[in-house]
N, C-alpha and C. Protein backbone atom coordinates (compact mmCIF):
# COMPACT_ATOMS: atom_id res chain seq x y z
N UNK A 1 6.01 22.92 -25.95
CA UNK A 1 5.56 24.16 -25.36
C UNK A 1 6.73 25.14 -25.34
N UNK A 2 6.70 26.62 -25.63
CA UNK A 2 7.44 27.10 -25.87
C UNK A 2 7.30 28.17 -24.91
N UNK A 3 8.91 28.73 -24.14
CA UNK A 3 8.67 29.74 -23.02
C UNK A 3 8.71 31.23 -23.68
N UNK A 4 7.44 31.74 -22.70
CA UNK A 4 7.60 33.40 -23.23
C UNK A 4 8.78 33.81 -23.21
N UNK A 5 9.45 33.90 -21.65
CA UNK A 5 10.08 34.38 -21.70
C UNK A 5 11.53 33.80 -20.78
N UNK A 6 12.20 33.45 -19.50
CA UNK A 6 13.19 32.44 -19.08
C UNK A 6 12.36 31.35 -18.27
N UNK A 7 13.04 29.97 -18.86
CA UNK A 7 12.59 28.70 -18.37
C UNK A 7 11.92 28.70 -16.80
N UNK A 8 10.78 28.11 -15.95
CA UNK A 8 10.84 28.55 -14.41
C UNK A 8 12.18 27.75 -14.19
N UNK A 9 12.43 28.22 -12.90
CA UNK A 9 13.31 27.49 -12.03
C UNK A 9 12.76 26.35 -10.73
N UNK A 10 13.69 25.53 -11.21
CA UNK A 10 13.28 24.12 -11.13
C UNK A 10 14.04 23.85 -9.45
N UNK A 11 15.00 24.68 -8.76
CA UNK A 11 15.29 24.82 -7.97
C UNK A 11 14.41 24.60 -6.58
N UNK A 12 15.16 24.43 -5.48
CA UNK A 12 14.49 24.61 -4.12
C UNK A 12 14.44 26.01 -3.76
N UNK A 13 13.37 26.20 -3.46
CA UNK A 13 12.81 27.21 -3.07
C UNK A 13 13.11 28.05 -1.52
N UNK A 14 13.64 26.83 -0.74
CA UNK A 14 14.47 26.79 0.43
C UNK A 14 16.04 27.48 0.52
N UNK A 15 16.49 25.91 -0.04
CA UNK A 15 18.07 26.33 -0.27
C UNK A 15 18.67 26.82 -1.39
N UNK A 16 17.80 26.67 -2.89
CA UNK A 16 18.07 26.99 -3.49
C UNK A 16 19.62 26.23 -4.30
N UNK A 17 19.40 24.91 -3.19
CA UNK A 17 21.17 24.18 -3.79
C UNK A 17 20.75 22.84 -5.05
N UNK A 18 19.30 22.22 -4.99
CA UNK A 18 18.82 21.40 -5.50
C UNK A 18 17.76 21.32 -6.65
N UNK A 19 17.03 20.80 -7.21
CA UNK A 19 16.08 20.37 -7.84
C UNK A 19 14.54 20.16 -6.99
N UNK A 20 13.74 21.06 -6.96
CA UNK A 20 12.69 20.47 -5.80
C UNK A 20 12.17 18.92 -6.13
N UNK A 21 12.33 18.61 -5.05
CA UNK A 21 11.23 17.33 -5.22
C UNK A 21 11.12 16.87 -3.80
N UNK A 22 9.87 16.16 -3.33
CA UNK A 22 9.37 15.38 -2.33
C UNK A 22 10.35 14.61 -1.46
N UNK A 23 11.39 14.04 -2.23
CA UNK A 23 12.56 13.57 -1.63
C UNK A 23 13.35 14.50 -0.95
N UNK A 24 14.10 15.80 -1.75
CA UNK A 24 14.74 16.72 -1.69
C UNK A 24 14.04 17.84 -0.27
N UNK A 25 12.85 17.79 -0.56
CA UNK A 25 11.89 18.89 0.62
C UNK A 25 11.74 18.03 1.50
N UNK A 26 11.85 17.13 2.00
CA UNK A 26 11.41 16.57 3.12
C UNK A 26 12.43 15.07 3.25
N UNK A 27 13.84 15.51 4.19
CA UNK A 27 14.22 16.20 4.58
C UNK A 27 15.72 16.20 4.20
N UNK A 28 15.70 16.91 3.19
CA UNK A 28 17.47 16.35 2.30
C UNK A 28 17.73 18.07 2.00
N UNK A 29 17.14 18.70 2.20
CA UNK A 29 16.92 20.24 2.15
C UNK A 29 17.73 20.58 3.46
N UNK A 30 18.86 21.43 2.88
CA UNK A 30 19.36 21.96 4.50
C UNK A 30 18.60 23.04 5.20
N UNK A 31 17.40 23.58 5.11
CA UNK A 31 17.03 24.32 5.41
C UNK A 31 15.77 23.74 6.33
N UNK A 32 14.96 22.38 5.49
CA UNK A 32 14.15 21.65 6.28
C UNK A 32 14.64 20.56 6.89
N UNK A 33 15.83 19.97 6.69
CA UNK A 33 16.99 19.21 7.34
C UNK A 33 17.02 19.69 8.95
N UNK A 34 17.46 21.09 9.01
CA UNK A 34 17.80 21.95 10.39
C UNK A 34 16.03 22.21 10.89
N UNK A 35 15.39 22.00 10.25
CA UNK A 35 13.93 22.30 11.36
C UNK A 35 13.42 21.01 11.83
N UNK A 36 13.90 19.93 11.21
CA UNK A 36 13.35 18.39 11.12
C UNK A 36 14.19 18.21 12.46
N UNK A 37 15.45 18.63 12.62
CA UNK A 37 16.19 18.00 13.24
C UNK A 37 16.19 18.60 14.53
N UNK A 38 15.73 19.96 14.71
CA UNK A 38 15.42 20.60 15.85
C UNK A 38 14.16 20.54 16.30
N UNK A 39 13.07 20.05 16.14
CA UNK A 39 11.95 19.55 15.89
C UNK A 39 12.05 18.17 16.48
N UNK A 40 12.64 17.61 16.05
CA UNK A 40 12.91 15.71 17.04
C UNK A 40 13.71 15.82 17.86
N UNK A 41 14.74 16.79 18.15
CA UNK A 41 15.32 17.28 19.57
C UNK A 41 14.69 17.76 20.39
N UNK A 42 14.01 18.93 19.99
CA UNK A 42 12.89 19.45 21.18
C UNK A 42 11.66 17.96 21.91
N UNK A 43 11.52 17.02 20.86
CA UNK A 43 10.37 16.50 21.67
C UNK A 43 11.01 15.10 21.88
N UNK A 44 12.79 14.98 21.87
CA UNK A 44 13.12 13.92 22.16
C UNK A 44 13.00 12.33 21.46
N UNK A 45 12.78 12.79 20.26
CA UNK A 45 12.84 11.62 19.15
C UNK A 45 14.56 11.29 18.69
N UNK A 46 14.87 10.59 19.35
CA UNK A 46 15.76 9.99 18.52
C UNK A 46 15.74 8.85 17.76
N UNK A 47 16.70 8.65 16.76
CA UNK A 47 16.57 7.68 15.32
C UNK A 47 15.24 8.00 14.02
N UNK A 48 14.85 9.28 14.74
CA UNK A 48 13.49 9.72 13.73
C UNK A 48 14.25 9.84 12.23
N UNK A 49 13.20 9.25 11.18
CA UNK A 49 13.77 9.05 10.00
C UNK A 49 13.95 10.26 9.03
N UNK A 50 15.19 10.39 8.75
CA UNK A 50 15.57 11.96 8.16
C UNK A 50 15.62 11.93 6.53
N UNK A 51 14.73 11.35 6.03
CA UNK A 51 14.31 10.94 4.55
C UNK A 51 13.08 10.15 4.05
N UNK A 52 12.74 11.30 3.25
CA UNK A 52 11.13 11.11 2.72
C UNK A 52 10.78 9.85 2.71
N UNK A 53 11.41 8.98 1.83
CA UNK A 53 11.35 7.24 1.85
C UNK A 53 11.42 6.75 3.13
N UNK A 54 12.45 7.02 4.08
CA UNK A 54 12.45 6.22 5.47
C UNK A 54 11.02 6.73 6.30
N UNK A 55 10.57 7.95 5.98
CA UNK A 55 9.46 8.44 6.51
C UNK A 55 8.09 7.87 6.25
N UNK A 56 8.27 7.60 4.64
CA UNK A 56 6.90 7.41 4.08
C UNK A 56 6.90 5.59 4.97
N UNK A 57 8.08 4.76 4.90
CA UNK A 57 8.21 3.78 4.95
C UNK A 57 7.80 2.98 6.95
N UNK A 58 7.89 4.13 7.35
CA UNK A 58 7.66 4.23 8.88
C UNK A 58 6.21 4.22 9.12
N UNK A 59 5.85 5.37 8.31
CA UNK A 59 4.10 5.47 8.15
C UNK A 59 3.32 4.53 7.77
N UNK A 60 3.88 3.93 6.93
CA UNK A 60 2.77 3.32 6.14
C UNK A 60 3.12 1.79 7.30
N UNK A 61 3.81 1.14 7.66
CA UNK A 61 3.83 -0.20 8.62
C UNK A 61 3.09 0.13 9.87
N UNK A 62 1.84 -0.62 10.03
CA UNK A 62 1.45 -0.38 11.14
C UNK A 62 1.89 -0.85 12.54
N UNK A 63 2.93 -1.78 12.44
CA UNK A 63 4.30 -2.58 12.81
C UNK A 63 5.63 -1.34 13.52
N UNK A 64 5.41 -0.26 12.60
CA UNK A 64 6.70 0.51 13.32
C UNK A 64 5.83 1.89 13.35
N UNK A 65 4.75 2.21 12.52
CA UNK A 65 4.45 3.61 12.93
C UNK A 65 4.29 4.54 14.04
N UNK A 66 4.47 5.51 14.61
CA UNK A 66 4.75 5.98 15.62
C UNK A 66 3.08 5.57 16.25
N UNK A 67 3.59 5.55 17.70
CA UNK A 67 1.77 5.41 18.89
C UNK A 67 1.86 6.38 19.45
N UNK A 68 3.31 7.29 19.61
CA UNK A 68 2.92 7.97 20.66
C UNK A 68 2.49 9.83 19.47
N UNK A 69 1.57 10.18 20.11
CA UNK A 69 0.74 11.28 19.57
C UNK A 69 1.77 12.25 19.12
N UNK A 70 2.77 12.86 20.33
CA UNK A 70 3.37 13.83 20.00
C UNK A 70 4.78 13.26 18.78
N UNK A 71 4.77 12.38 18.01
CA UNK A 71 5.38 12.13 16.91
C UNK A 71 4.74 12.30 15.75
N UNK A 72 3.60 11.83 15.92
CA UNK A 72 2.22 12.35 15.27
C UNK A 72 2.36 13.53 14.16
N UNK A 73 2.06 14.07 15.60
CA UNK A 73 1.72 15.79 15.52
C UNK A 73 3.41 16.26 14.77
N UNK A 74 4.53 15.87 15.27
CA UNK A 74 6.07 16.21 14.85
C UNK A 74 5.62 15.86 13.25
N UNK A 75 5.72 15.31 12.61
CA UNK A 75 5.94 14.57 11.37
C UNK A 75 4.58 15.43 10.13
N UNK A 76 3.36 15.26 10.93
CA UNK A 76 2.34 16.11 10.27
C UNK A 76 3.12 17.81 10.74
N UNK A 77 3.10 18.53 11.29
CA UNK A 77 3.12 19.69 11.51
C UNK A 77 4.40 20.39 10.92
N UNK A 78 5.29 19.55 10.64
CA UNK A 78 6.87 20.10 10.33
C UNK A 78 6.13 19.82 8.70
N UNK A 79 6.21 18.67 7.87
CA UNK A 79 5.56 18.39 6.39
C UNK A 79 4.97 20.01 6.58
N UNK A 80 3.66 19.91 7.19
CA UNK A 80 2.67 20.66 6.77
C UNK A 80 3.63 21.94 6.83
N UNK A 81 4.45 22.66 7.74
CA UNK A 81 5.03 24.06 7.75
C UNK A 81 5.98 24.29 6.64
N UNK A 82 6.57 23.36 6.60
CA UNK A 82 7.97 23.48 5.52
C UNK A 82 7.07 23.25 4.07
N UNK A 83 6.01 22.74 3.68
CA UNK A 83 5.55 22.64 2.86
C UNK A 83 5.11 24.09 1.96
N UNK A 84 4.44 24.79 3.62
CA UNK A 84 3.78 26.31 3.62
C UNK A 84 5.14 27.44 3.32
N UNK A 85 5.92 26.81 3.97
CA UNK A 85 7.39 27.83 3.41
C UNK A 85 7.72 27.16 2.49
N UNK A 86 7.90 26.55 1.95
CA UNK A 86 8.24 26.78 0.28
C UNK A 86 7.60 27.18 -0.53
N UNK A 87 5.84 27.12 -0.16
CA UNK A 87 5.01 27.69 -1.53
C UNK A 87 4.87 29.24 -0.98
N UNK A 88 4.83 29.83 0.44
CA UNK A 88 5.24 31.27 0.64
C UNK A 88 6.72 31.85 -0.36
N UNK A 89 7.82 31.18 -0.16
CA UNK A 89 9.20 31.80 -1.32
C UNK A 89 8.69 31.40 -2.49
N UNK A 90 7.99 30.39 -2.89
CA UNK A 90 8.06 31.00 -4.42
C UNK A 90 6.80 31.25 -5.14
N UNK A 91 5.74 31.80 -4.47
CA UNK A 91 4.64 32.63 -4.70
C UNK A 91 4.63 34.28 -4.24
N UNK A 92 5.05 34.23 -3.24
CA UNK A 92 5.02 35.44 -2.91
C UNK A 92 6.61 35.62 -2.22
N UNK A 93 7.25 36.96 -1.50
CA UNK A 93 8.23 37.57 -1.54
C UNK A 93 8.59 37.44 0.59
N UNK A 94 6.97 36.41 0.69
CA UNK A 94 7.49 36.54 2.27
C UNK A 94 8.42 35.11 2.73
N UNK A 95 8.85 35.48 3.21
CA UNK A 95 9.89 34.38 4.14
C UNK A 95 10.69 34.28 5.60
N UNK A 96 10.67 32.93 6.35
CA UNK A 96 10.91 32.94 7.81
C UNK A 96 11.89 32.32 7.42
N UNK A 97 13.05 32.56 8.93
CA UNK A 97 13.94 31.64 8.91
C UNK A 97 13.65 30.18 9.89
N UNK A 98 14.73 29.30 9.42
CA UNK A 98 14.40 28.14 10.12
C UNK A 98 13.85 28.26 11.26
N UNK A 99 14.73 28.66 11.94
CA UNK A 99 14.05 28.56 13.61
C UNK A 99 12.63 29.39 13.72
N UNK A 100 12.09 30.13 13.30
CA UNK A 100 10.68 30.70 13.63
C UNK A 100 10.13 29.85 12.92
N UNK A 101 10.04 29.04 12.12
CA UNK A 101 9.46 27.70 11.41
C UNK A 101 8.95 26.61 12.72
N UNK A 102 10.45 26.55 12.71
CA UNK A 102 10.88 24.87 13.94
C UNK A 102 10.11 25.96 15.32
N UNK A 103 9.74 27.31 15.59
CA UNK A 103 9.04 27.84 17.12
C UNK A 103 7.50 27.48 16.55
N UNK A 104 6.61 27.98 15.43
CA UNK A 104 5.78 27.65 14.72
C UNK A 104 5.09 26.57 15.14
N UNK A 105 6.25 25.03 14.69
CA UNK A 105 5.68 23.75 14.53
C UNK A 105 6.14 23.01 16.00
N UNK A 106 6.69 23.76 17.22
CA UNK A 106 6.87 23.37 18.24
C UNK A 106 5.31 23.83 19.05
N UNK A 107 5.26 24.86 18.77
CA UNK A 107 3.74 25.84 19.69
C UNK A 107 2.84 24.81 18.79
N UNK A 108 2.61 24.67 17.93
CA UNK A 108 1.47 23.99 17.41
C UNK A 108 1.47 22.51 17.80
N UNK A 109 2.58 21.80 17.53
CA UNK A 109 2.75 20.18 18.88
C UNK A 109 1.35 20.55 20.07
N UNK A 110 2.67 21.83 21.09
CA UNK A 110 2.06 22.16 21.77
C UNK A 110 0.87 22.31 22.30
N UNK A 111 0.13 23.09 21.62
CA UNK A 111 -1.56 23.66 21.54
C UNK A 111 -2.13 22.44 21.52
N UNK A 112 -1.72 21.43 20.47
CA UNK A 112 -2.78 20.55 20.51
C UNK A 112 -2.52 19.11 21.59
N UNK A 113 -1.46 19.19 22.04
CA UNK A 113 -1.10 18.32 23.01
C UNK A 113 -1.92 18.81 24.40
N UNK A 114 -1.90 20.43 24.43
CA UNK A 114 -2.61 20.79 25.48
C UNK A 114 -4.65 20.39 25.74
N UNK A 115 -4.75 20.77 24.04
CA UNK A 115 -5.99 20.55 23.98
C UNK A 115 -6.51 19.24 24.20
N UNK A 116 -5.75 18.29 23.81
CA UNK A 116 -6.06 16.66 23.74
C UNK A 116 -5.98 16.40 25.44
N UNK A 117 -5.12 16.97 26.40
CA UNK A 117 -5.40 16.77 27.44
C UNK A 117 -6.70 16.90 28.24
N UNK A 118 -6.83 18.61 27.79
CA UNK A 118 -7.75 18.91 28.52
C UNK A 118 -9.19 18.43 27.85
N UNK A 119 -9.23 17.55 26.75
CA UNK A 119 -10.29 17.19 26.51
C UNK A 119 -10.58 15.90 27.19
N UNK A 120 -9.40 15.14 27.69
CA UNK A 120 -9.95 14.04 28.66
C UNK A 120 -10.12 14.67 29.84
N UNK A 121 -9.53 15.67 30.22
CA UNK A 121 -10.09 15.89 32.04
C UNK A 121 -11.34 16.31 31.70
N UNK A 122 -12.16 17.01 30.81
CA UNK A 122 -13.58 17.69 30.44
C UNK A 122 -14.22 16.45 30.01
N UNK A 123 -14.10 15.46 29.65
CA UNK A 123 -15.24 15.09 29.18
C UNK A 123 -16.14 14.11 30.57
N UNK A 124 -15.81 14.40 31.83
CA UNK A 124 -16.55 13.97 32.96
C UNK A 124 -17.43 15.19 33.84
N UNK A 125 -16.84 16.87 33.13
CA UNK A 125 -17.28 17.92 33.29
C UNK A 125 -18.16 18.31 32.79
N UNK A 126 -19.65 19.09 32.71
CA UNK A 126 -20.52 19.89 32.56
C UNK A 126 -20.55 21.41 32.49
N UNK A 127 -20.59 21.77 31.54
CA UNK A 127 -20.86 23.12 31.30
C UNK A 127 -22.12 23.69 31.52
N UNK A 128 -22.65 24.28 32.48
CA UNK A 128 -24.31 24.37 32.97
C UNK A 128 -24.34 25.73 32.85
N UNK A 129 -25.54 26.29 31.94
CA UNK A 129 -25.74 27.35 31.82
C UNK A 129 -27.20 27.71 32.83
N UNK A 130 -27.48 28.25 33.59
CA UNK A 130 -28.54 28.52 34.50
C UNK A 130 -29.25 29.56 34.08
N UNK A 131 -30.68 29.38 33.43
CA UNK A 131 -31.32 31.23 32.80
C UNK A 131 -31.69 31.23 34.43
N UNK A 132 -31.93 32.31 35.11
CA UNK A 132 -32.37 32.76 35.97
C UNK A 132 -34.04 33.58 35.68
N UNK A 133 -35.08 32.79 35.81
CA UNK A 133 -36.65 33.76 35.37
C UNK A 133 -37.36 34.31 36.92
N UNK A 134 -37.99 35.03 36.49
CA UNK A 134 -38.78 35.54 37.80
C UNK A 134 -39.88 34.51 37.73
N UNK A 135 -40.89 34.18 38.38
CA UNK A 135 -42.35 33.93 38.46
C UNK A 135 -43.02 33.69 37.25
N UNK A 136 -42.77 34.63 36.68
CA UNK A 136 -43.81 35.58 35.39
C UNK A 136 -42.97 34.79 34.14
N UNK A 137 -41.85 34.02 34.53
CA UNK A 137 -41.10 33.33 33.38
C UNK A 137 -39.81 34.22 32.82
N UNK A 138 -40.40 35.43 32.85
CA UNK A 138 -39.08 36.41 32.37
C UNK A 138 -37.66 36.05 32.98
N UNK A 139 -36.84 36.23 32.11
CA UNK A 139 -35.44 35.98 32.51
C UNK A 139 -34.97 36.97 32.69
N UNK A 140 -33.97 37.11 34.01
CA UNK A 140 -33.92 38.25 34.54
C UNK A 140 -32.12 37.71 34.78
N UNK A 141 -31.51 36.76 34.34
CA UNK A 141 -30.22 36.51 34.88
C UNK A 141 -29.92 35.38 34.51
N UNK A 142 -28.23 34.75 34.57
CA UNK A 142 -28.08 34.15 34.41
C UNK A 142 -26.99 33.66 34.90
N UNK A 143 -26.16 32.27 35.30
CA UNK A 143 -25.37 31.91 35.62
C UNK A 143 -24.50 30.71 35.02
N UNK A 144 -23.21 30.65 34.37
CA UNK A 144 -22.36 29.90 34.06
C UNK A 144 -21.70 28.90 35.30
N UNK A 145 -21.80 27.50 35.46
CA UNK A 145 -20.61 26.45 35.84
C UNK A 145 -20.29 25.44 35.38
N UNK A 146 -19.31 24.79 35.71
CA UNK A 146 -18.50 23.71 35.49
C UNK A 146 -18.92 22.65 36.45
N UNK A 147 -19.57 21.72 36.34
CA UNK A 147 -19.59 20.42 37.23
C UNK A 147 -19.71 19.51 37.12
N UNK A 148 -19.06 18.51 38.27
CA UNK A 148 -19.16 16.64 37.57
C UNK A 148 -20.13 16.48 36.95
N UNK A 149 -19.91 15.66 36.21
CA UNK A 149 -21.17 14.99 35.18
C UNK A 149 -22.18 14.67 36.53
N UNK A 150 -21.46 13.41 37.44
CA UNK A 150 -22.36 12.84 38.44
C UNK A 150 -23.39 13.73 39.28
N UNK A 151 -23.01 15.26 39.51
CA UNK A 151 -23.31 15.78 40.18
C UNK A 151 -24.57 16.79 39.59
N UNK A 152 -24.25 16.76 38.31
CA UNK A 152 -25.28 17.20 37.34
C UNK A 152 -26.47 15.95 37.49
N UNK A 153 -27.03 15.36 37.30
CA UNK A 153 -27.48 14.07 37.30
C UNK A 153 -28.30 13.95 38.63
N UNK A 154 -27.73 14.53 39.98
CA UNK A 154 -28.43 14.58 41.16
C UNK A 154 -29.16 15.97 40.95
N UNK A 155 -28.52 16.84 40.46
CA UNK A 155 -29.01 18.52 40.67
C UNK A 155 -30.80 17.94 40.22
N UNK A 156 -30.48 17.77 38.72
CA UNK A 156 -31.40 17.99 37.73
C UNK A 156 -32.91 16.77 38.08
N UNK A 157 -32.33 16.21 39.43
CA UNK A 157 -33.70 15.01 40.17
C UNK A 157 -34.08 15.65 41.62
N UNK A 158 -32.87 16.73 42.06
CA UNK A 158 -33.34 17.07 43.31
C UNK A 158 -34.31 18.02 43.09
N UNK A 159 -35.31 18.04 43.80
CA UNK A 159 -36.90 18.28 43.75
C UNK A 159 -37.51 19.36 42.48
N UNK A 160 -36.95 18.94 41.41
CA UNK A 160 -37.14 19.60 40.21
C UNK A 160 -36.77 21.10 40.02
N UNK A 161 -35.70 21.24 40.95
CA UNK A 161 -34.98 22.62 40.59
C UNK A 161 -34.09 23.18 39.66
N UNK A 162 -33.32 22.06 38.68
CA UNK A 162 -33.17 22.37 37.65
C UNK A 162 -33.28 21.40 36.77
N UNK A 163 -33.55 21.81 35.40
CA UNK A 163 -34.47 21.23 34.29
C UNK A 163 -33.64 21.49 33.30
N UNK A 164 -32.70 20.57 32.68
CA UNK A 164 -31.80 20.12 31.79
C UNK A 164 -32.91 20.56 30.16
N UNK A 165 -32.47 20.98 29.66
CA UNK A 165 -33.44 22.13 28.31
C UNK A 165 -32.71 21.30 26.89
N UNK A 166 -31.31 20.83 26.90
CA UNK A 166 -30.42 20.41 25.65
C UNK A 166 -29.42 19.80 26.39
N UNK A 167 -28.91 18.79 25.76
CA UNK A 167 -27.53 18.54 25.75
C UNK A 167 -27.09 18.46 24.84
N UNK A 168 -25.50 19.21 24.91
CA UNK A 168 -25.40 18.75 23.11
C UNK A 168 -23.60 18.53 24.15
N UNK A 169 -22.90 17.42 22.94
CA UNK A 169 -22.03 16.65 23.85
C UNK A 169 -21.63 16.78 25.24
N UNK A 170 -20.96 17.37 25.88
CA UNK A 170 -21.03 17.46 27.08
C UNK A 170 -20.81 18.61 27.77
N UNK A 171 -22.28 19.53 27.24
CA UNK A 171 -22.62 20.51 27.69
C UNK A 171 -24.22 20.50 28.10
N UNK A 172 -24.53 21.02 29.01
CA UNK A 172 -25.74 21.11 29.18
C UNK A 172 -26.36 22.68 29.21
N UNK A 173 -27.58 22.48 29.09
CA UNK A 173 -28.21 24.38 28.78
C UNK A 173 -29.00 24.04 30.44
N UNK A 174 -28.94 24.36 31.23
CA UNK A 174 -30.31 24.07 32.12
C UNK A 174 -31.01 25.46 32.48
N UNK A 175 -32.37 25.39 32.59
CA UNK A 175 -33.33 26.36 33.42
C UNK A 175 -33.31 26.32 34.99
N UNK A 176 -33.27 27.18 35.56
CA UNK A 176 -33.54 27.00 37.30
C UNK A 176 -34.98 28.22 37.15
N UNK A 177 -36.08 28.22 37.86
CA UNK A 177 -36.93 29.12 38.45
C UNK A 177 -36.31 29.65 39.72
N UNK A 178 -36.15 30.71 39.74
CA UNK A 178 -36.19 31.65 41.30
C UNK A 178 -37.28 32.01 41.59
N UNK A 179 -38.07 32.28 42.40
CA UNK A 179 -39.12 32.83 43.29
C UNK A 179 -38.80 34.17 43.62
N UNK A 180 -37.64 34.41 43.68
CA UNK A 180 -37.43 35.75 44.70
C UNK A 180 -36.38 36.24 44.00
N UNK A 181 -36.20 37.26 43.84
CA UNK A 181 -34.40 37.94 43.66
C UNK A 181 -34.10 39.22 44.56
């Protein structure tokens, strides 16, 4: 195959000191070296493996692979960012420096560490939507809450005042009738 016009460059796209490769990008790259490494400081990993092979080799033993989540999330989210900054420099002309990378893949830990929480305190919670109808059936209002599952469960038997319509995982739609407004 013959080049139009100069050979590509076979370089890191990062540091620009190496040859890219899988080895080299993750984490032998001084540029993903310094986010890897500030990245297992922030969430307190020490001895975390600072080479693609010691990495791949961690993963794959179900014997040493990490249990705890937020290593998880470290190892996927740093790959996945540093991956996204190298094909941002050499596709297009935009580029971050390390540390807004390593703030990036710290907030994103984050977010989902938050979310995974709050999905165990919610899943004993109810989301109850209340149509409010007159007599005549017309809906004239409505009301949003949050309540124990258990307590949902008594509402919806006490003397048929509210009437559970859907559940879809652990949300409920319910109807209430008013008489009066």
């Amino acid at each position: 195959m013959a080049w139009k016009e100069e050979p590509p460059d076979y370089s890191c796209s990062l540091c620009k000191s190496c040859v890219d490769s899988h080895s080299h990008l993750f984490f032998m790259c001084s540029f993903a070296n310094e986010v890897w490494k500030e990245v297992t400081l922030a969430i307190g990993w020490q001895n975390a493996p600072m080479a693609w092979d010691d990495m791949l080799l961690l993963m794959s033993d179900q014997a040493t692979a990490p249990k705890r989540l937020i290593r998880k999330l470290a190892i996927s989210a740093t790959v996945y960012e540093v991956w996204i900054e190298r094909n941002k420099r050499l596709f297009t002309e935009e580029r971050r420096t390390s540390v807004q990378v390593t703030k990036l893949i710290l907030s994103t830990i984050k977010l989902r560490e938050e979310w995974k929480t709050a999905r165990k305190i919610t899943t004993n919670v109810c989301l109850i939507l209340f149509v409010i109808s007159n007599p005549k059936g017309e809906i004239v209002g409505c009301k949003i809450g949050l309540y124990p599952r258990s307590q949902v469960g008594a509402q919806s038997e006490d003397k048929g005042k509210v009437k559970v319509v859907k559940e879809v995982k652990a949300c409920f739609i319910a109807s209430v009738k008013v008489n009066k407004l």
